[in-house]
C-alpha atoms as a PDB file:
ATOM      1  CA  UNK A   1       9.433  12.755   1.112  1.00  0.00           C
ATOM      2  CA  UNK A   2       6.108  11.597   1.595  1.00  0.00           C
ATOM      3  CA  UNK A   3       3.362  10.695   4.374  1.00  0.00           C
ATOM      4  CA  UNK A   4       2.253   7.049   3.588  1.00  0.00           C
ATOM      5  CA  UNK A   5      -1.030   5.697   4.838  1.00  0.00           C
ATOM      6  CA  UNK A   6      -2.399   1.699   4.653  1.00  0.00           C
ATOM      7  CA  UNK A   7      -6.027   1.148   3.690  1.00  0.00           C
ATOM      8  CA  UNK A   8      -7.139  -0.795   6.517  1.00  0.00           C
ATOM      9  CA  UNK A   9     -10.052  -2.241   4.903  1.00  0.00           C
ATOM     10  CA  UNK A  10      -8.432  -5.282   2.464  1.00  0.00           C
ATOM     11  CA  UNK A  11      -9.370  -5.286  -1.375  1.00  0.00           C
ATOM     12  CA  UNK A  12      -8.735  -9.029  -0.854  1.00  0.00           C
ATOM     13  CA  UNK A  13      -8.299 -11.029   1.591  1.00  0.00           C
ATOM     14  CA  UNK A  14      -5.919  -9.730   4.182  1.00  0.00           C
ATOM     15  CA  UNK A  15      -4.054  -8.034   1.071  1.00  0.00           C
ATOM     16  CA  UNK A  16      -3.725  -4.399   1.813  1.00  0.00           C
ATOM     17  CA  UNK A  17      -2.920  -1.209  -0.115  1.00  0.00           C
ATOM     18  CA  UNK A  18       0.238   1.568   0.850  1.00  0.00           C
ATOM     19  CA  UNK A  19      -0.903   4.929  -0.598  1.00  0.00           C
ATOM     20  CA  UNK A  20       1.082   8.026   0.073  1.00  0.00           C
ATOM     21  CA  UNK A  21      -1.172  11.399   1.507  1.00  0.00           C
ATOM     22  CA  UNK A  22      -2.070  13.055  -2.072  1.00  0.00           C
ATOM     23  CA  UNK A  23      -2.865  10.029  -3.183  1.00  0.00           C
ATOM     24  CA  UNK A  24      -6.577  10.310  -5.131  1.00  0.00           C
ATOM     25  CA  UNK A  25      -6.971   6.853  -3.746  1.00  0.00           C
ATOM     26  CA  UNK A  26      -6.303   7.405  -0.016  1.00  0.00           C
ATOM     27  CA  UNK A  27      -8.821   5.932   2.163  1.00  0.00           C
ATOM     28  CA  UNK A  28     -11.139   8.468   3.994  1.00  0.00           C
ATOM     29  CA  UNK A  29      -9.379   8.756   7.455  1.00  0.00           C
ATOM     30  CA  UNK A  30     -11.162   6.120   9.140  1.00  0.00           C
ATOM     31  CA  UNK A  31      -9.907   3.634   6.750  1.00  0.00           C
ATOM     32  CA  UNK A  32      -6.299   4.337   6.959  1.00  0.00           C
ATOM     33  CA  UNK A  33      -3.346   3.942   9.404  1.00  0.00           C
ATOM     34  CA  UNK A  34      -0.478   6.509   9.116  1.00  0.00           C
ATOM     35  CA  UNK A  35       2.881   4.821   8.254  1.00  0.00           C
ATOM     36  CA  UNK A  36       5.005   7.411   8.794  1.00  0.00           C
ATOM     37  CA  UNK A  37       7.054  10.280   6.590  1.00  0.00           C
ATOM     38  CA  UNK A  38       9.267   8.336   4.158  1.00  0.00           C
ATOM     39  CA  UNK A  39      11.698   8.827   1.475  1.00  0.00           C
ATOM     40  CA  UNK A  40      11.183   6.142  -0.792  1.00  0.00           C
ATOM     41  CA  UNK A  41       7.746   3.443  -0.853  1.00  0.00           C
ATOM     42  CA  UNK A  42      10.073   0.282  -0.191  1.00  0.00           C
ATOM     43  CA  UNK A  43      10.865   2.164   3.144  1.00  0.00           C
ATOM     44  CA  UNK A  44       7.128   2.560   4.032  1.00  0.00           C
ATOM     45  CA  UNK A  45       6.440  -1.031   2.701  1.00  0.00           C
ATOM     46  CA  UNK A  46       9.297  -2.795   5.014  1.00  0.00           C
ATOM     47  CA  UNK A  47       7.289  -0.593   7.825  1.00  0.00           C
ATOM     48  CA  UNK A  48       3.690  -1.495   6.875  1.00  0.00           C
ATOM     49  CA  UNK A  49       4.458  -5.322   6.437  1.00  0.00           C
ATOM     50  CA  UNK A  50       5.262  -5.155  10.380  1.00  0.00           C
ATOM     51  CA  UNK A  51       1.713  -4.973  10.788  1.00  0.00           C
ATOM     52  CA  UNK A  52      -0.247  -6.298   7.737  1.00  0.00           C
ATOM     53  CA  UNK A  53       0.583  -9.647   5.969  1.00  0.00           C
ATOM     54  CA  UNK A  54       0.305  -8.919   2.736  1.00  0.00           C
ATOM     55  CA  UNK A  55       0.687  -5.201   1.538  1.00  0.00           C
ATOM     56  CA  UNK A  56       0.968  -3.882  -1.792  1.00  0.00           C
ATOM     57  CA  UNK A  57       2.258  -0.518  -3.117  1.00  0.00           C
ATOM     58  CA  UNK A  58      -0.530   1.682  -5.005  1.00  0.00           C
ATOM     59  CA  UNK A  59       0.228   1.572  -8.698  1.00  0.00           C
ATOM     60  CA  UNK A  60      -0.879   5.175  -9.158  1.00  0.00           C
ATOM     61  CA  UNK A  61       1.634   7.041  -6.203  1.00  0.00           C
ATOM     62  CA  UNK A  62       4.194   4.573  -5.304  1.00  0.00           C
ATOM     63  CA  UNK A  63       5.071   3.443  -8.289  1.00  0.00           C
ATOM     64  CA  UNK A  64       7.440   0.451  -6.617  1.00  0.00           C
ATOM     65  CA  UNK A  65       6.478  -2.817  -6.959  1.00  0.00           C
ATOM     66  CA  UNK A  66       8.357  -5.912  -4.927  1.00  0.00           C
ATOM     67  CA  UNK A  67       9.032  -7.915  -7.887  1.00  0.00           C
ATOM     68  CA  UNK A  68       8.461 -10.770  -5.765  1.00  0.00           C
ATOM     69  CA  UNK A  69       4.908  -9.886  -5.085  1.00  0.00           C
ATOM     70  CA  UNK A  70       2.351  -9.543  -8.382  1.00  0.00           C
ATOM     71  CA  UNK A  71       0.760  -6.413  -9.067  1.00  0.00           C
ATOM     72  CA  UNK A  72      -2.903  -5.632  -8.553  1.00  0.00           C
ATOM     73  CA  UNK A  73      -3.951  -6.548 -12.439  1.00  0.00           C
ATOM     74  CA  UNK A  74      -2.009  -9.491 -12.053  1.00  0.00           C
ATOM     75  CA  UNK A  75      -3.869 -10.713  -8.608  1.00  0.00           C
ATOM     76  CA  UNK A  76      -6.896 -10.138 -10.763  1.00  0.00           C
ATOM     77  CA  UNK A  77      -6.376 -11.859 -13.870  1.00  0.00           C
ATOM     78  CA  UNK A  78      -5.393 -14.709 -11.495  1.00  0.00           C
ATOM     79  CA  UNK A  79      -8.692 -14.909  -9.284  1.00  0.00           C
END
């Protein structure tokens, strides 16, 4: 299990990133909101998609991607 935490400041706009706590990634702690203690990233996703329209999973910790959403390099080669 592992804590998950949103970056609250968007790398694009109103696109958001999950990270989990050991993350090297994770936001300082005034740029995050704790998600909560989860088993699996799709859990902490469904959660953090309450809250945030567009959220993507951190390639480097939770390695689980919606297929239905692009990944990061993807969004970038598109832009």
């Amino acid at each position: 299990m592992d804590f998950y935490f949103i970056n609250t400041q968007p790398f694009d706009p109103e696109a958001y990133e999950l990270h989990t706590g050991n993350c090297y990634f994770t936001p300082m702690p005034h740029n995050r909101q704790y998600i909560g203690l989860f088993t699996h990233p799709k859990y902490a996703l469904h959660k953090a998609l309450k809250s945030y329209p567009k959220v993507y999973c951190c390639e480097l910790c939770c390695n689980y991607q919606d297929q239905s959403q692009p990944t990061k390099m993807e969004r970038r080669s598109i832009q």
